[in-house]
N, C-alpha and C. Protein backbone atom coordinates (compact mmCIF):
# COMPACT_ATOMS: atom_id res chain seq x y z
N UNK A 1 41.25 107.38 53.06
CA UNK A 1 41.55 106.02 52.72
C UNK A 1 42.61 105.91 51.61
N UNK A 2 42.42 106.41 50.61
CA UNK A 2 43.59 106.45 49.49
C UNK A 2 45.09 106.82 50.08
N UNK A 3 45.13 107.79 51.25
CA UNK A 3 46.29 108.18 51.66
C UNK A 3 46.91 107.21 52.53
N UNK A 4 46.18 106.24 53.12
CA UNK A 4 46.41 105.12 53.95
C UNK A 4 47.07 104.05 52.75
N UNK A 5 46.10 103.49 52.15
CA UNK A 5 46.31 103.08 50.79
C UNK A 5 48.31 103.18 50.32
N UNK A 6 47.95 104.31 49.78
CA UNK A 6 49.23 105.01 49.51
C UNK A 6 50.75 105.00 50.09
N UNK A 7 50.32 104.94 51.36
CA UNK A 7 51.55 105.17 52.82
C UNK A 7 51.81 103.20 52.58
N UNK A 8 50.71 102.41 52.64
CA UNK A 8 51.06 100.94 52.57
C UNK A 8 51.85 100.48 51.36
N UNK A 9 51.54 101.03 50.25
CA UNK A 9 52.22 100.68 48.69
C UNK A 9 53.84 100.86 49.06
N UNK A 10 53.75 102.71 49.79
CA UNK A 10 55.25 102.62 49.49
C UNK A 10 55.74 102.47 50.98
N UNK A 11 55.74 102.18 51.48
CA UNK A 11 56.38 100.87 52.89
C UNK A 11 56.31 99.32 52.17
N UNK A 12 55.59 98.48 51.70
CA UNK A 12 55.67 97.65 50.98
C UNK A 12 56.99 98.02 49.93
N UNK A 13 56.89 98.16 48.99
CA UNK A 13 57.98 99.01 48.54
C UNK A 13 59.35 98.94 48.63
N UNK A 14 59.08 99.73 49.69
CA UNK A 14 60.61 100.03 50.99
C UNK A 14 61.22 98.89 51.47
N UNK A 15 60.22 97.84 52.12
CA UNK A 15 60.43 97.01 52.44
C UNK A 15 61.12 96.12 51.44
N UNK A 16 60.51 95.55 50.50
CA UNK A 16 60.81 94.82 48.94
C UNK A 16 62.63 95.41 48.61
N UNK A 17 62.41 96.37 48.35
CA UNK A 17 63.52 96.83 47.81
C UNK A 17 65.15 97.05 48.94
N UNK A 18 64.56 96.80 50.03
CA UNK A 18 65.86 96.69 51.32
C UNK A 18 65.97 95.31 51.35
N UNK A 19 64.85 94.52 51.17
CA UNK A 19 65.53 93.00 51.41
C UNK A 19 66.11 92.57 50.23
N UNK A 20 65.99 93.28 49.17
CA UNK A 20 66.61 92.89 47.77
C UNK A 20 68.01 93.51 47.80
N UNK A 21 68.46 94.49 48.30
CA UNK A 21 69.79 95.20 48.49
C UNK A 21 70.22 94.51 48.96
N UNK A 22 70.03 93.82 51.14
CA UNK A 22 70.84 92.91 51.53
C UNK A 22 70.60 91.98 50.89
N UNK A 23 69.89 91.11 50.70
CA UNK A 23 70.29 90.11 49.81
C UNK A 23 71.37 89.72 48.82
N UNK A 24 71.45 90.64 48.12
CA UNK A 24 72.74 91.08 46.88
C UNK A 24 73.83 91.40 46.97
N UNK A 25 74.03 92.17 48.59
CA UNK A 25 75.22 92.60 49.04
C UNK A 25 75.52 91.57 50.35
N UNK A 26 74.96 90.19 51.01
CA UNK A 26 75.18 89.32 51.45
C UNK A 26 76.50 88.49 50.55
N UNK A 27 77.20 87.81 51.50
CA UNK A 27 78.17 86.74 51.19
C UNK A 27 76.74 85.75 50.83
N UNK A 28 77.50 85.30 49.95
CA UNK A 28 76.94 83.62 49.55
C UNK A 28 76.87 82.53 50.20
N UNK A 29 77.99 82.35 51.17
CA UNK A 29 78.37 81.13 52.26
C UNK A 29 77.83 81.70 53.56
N UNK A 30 77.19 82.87 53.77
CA UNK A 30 76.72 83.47 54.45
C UNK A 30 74.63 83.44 54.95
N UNK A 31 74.59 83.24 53.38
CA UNK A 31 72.94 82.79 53.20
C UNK A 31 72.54 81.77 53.80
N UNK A 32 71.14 81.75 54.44
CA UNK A 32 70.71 80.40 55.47
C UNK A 32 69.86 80.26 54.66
N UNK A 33 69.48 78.83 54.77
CA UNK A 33 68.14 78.12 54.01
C UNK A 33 68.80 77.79 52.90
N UNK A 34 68.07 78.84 51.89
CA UNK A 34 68.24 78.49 50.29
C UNK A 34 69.43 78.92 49.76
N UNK A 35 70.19 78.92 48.55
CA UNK A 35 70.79 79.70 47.84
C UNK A 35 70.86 81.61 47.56
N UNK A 36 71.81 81.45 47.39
CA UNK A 36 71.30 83.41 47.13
C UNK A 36 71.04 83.80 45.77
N UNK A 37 71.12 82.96 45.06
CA UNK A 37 70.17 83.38 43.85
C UNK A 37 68.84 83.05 43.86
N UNK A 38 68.35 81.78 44.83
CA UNK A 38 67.11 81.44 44.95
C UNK A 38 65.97 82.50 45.52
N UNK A 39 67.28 83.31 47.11
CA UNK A 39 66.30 84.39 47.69
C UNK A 39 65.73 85.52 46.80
N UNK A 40 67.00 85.46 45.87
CA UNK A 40 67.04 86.71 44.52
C UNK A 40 65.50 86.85 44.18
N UNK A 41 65.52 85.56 43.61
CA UNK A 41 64.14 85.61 42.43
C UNK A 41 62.92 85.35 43.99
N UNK A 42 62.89 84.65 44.66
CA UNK A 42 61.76 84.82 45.86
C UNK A 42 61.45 85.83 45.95
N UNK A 43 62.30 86.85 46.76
CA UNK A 43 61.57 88.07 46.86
C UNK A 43 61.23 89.12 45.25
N UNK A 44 61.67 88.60 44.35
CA UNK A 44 61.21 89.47 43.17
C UNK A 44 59.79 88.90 42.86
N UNK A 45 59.41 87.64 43.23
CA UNK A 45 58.25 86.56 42.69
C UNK A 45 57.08 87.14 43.13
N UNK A 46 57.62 86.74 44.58
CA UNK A 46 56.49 86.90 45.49
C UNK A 46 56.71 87.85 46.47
N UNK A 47 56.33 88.90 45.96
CA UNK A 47 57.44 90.65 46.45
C UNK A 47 57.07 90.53 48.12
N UNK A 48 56.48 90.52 48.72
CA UNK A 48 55.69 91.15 50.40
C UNK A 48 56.22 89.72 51.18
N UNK A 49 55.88 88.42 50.73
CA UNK A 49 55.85 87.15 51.27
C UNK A 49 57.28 87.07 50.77
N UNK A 50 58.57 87.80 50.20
CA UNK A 50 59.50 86.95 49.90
C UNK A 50 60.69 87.72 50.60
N UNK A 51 60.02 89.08 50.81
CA UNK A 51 60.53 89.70 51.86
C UNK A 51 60.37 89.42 52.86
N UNK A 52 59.64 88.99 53.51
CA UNK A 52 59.31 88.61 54.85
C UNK A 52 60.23 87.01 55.30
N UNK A 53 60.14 86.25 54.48
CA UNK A 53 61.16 85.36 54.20
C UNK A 53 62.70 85.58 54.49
N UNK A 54 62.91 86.22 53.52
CA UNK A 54 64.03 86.56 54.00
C UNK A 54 64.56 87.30 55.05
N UNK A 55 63.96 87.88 55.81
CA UNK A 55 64.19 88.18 56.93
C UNK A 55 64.07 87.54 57.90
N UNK A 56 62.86 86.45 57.91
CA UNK A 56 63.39 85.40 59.04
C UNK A 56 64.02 84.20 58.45
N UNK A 57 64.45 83.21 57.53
CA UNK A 57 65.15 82.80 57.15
C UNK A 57 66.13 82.73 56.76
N UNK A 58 66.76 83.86 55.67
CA UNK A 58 67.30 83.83 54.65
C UNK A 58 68.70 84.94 55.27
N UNK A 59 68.40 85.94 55.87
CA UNK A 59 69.57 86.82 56.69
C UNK A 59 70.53 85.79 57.31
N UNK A 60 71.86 86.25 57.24
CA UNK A 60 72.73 85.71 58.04
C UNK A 60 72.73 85.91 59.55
N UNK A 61 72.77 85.25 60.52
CA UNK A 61 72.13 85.69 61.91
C UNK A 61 73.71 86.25 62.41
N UNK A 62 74.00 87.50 63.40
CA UNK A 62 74.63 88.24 63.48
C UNK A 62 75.61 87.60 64.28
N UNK A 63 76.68 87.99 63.92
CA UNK A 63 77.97 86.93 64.06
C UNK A 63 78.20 88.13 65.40
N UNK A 64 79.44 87.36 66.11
CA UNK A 64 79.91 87.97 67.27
C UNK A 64 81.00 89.71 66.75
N UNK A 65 81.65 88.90 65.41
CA UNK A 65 82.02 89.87 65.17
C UNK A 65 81.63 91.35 64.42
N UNK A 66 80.11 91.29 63.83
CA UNK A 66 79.34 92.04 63.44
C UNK A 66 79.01 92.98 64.09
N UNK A 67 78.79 92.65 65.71
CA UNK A 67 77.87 93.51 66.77
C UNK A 67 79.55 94.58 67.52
N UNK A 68 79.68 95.55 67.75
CA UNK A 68 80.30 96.00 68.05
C UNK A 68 80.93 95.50 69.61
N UNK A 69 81.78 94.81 70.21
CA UNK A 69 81.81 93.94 71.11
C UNK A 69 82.04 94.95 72.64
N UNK A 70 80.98 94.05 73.25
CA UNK A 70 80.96 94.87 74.63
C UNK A 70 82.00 94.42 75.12
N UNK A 71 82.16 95.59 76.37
CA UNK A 71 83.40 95.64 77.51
C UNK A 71 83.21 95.25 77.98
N UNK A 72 84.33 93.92 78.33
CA UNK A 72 83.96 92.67 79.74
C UNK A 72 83.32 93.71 81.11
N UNK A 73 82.75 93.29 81.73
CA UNK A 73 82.34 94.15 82.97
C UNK A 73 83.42 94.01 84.22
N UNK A 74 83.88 95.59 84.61
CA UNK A 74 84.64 95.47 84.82
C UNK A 74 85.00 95.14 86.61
N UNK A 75 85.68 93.93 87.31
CA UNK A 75 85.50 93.19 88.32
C UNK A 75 86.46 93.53 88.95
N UNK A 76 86.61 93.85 90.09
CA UNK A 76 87.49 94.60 91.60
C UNK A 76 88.35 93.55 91.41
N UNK A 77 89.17 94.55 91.27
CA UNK A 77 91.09 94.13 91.14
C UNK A 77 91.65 94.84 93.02
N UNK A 78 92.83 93.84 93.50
CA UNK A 78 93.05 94.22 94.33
C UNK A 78 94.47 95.30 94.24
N UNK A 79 94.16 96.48 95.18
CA UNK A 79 94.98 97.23 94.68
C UNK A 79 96.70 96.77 94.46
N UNK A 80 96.90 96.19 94.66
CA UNK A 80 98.52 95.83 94.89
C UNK A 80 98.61 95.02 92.98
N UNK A 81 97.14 94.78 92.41
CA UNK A 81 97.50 93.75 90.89
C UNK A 81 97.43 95.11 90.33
N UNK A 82 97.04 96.51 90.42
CA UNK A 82 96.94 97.40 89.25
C UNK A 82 98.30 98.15 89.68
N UNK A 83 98.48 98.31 87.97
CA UNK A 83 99.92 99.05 88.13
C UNK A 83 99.43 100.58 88.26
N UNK A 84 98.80 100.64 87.50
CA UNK A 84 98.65 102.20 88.30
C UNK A 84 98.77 103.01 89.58
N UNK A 85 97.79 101.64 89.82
CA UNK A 85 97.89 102.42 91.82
C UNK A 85 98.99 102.26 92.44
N UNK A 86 99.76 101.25 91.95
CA UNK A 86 101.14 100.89 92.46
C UNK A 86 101.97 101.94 92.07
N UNK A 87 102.05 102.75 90.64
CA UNK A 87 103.04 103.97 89.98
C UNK A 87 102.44 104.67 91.16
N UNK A 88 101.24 105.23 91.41
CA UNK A 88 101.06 106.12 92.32
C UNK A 88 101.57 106.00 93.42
N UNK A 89 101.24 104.80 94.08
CA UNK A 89 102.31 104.92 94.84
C UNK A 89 103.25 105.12 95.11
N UNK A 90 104.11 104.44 94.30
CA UNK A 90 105.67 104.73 94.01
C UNK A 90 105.85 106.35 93.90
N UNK A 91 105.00 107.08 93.47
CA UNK A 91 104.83 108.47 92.90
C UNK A 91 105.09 108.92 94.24
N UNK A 92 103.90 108.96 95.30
CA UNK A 92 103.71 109.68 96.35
C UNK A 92 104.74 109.36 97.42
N UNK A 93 105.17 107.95 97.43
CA UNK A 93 106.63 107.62 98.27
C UNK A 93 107.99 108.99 97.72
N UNK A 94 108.03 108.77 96.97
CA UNK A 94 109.08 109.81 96.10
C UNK A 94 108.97 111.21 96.58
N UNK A 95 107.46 111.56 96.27
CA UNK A 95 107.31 112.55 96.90
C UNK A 95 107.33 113.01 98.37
N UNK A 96 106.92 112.12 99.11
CA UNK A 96 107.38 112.31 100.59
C UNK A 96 108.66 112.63 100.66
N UNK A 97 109.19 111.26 100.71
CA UNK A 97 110.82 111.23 100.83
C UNK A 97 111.49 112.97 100.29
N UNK A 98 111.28 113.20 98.98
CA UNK A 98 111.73 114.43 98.72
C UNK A 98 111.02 115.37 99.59
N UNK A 99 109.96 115.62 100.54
CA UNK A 99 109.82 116.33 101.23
C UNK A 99 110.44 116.09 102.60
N UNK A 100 110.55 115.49 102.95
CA UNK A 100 111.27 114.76 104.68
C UNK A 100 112.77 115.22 104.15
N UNK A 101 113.17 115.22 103.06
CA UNK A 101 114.88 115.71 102.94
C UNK A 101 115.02 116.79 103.04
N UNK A 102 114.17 117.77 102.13
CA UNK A 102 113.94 119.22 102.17
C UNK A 102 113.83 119.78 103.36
N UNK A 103 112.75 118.99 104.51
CA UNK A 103 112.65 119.31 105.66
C UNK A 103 113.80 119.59 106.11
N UNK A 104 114.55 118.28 106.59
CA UNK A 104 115.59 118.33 107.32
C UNK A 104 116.93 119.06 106.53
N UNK A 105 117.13 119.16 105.71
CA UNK A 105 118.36 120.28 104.90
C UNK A 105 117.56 121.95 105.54
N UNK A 106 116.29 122.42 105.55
CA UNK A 106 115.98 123.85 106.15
C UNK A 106 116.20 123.36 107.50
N UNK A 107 116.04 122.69 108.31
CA UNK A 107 116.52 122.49 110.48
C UNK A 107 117.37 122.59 109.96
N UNK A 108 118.29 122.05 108.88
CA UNK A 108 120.27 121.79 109.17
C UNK A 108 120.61 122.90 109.10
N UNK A 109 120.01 123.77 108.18
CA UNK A 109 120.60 125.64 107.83
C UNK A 109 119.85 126.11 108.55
N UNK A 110 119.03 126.18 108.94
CA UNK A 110 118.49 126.81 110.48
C UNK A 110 119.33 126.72 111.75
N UNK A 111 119.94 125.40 111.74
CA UNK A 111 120.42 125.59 112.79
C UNK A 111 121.12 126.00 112.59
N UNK A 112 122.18 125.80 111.73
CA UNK A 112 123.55 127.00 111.21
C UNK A 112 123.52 128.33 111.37
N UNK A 113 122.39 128.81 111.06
CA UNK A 113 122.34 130.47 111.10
C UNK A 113 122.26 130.60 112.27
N UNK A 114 120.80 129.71 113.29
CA UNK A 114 121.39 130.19 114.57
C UNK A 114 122.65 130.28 115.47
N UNK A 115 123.30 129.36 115.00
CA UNK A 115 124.62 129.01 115.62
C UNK A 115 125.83 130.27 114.96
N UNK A 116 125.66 130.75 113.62
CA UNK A 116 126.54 131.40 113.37
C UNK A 116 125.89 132.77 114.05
N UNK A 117 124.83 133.02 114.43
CA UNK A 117 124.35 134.66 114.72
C UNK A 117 124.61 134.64 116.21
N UNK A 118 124.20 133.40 117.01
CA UNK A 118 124.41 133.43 118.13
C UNK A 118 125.89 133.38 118.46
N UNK A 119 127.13 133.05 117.89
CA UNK A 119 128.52 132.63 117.69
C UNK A 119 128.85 134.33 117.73
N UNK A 120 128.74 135.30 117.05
CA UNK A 120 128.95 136.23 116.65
C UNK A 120 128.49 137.55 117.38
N UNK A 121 127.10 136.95 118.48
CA UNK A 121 126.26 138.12 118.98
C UNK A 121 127.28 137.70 120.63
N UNK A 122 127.14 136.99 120.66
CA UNK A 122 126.97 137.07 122.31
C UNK A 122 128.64 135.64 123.04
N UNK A 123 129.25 134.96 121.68
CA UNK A 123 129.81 133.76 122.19
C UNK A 123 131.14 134.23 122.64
N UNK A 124 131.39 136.01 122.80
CA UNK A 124 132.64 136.23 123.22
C UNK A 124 132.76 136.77 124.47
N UNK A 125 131.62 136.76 125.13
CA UNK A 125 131.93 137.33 126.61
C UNK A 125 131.84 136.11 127.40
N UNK A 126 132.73 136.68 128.39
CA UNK A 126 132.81 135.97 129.48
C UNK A 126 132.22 136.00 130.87
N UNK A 127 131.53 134.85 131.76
CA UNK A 127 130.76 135.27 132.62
C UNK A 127 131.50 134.77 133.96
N UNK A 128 131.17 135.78 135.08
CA UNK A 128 132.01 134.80 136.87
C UNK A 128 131.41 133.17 136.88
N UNK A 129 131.51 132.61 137.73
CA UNK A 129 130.51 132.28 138.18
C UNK A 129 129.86 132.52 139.49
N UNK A 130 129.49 133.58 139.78
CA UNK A 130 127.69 133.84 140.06
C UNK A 130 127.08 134.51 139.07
N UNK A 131 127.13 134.09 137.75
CA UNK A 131 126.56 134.33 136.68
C UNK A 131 126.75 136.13 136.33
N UNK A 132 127.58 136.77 136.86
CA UNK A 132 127.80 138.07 136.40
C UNK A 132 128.62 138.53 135.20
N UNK A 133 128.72 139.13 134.52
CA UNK A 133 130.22 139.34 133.20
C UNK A 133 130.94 139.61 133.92
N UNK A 134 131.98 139.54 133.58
CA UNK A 134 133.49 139.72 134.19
C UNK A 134 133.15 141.20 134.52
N UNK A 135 132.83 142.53 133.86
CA UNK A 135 132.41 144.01 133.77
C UNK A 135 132.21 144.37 135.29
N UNK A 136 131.18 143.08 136.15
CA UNK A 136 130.06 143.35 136.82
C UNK A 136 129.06 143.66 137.16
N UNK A 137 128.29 144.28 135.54
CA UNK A 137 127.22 144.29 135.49
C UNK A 137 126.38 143.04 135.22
N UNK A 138 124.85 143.13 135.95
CA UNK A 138 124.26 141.80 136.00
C UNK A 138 123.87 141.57 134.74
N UNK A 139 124.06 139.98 134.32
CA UNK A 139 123.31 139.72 133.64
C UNK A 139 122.16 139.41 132.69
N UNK A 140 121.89 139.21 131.55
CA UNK A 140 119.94 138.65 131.64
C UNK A 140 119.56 139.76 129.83
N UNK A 141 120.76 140.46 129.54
CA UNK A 141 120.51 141.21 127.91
C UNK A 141 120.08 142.13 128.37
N UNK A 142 119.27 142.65 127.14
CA UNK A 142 118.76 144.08 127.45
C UNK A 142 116.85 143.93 127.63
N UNK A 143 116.94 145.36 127.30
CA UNK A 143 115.33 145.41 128.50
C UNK A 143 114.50 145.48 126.98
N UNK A 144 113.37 145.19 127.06
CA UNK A 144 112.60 145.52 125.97
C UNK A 144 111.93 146.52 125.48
N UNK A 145 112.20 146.79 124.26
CA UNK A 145 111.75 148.08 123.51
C UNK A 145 111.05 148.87 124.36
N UNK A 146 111.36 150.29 124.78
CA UNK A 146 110.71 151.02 125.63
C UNK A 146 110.32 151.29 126.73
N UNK A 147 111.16 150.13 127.69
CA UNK A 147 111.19 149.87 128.75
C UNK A 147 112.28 150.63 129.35
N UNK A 148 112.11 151.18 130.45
CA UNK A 148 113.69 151.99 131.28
C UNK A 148 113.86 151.01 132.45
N UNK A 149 114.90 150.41 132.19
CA UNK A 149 115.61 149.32 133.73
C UNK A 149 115.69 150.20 134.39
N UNK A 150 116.08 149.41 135.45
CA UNK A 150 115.80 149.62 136.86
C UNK A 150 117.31 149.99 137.22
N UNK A 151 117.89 150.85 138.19
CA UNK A 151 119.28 151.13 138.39
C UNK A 151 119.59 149.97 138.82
N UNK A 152 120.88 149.53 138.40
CA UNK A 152 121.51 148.38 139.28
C UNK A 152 122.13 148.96 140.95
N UNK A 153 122.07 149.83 140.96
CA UNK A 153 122.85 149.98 142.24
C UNK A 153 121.35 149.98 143.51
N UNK A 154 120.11 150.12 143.17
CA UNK A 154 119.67 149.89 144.52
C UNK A 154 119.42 148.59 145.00
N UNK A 155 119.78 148.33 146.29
CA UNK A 155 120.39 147.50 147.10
C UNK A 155 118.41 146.82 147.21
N UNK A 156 117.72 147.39 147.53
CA UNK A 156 116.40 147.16 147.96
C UNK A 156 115.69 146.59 146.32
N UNK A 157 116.18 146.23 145.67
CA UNK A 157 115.27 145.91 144.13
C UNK A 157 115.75 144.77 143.38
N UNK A 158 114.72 144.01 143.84
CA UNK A 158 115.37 142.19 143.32
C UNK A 158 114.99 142.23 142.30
N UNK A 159 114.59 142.64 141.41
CA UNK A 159 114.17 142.28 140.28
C UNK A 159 115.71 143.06 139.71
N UNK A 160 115.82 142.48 138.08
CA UNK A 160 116.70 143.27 137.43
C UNK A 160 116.45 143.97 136.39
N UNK A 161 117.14 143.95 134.83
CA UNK A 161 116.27 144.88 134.10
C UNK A 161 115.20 143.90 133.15
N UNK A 162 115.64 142.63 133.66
CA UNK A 162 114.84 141.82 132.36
C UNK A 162 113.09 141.29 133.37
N UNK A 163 113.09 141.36 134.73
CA UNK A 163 112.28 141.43 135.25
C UNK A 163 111.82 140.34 136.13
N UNK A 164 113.38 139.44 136.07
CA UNK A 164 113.30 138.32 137.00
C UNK A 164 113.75 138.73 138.44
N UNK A 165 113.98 137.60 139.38
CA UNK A 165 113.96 137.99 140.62
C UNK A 165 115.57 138.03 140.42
N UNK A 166 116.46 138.49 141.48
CA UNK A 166 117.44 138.14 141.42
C UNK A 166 117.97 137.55 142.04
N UNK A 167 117.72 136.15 141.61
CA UNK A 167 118.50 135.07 142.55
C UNK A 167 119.78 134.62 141.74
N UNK A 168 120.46 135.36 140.33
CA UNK A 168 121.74 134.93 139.82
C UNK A 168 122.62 136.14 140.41
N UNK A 169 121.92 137.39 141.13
CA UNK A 169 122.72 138.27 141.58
C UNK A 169 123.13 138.36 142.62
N UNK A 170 123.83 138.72 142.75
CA UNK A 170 124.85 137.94 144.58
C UNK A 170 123.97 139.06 145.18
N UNK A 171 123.72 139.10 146.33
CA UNK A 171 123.48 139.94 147.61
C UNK A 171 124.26 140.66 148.31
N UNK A 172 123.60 142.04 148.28
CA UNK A 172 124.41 143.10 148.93
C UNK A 172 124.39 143.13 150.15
N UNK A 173 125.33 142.90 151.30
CA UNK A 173 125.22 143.59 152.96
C UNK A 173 124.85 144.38 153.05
C-alpha cells in the first residue's frame, strides 16, 4: 500500500508540474477561458483540480498549423496531366526513333558490303545465254566442302556439280 501510495504522490506531481511548464511557456493570446496568470496561481492553489483544469479548459486547442500537416490523398491523374509520364514518354519515343535509325544505317552498310563483295567476287564474268560462261563450263559455283562433282562431260548425268537437274544445260545429241 505505501508503494501504491507513493507511485500516486509522484504522478500527481508529474502531472502538477507539466501543466505548470505549459502553462508558462503558452502565448498569452493563446490561453482559453481565464488569463494566464490566473491559470498560474489555479494550478499552484488547487494543485490536482487546477491541473486538470487546465487541460480541459485552459490549453490552447491545436491549431492546423501545430499538427504536422497531412498529404492531400493522393487522386488518379490522367496520364496525359502528369509530366512525368509525358518526359517518359518523350524519353522512350527518342529512344525508338534512335533505334529504327541505327537499324536502318546497319541494312544500308549491309547492303553495301554485300554489293561491294558480290561486285568483286563474281560481277566480272560473263554468261551465253543458255546460262553457260562464255569458257563453257556449266554454271551453278562450286560444289560444297568435300564434295567431288560430277564430270561434266557425261552425256547420261543431269544433275551438275551443285546438284540441280540440268535444265540451264543445253542437251547433248
Amino acid at each position: 500500500m505505501p508503494r501504491l501510495l507513493l507511485f500516486l504522490v509522484l504522478l500527481g506531481v508529474a502531472v502538477i508540474v507539466y501543466a505548470l511548464i505549459e502553462c508558462a511557456m503558452t502565448r498569452s493570446n493563446e490561453v482559453r477561458s481565464i488569463s494566464k496568470p490566473a491559470w498560474l496561481i489555479t494550478i499552484l492553489v488547487v494543485p490536482l483540480v487546477g491541473a486538470g483544469l487546465w487541460f480541459l479548459f485552459g490549453r490552447p486547442r491545436p491549431t492546423r498549423g501545430t499538427r504536422p500537416p497531412r498529404p492531400a490523398p493522393r487522386q488518379p491523374t490522367a496520364p496525359d496531366d502528369d509530366p512525368q509520364f509525358l518526359q517518359n514518354l518523350e524519353t522512350r519515343r527518342r529512344q525508338q526513333a534512335r533505334e529504327q535509325e541505327l537499324k536502318r544505317k546497319e541494312e544500308e552498310l549491309k547492303a553495301r558490303e554485300a554489293q561491294s563483295k558480290g561486285g568483286a567476287k563474281g560481277g566480272g564474268t560473263a554468261t551465253s545465254a543458255a546460262g553457260t560462261p562464255a569458257g563453257g563450263a556449266p554454271a551453278g559455283g562450286t560444289p560444297a566442302h568435300g564434295s567431288d562433282p560430277a564430270p561434266a562431260t557425261d552425256p547420261d548425268d543431269d544433275a551438275d556439280e551443285t546438284g540441280s537437274t540440268g535444265a540451264h544445260r543445253p542437251n547433248n545429241p
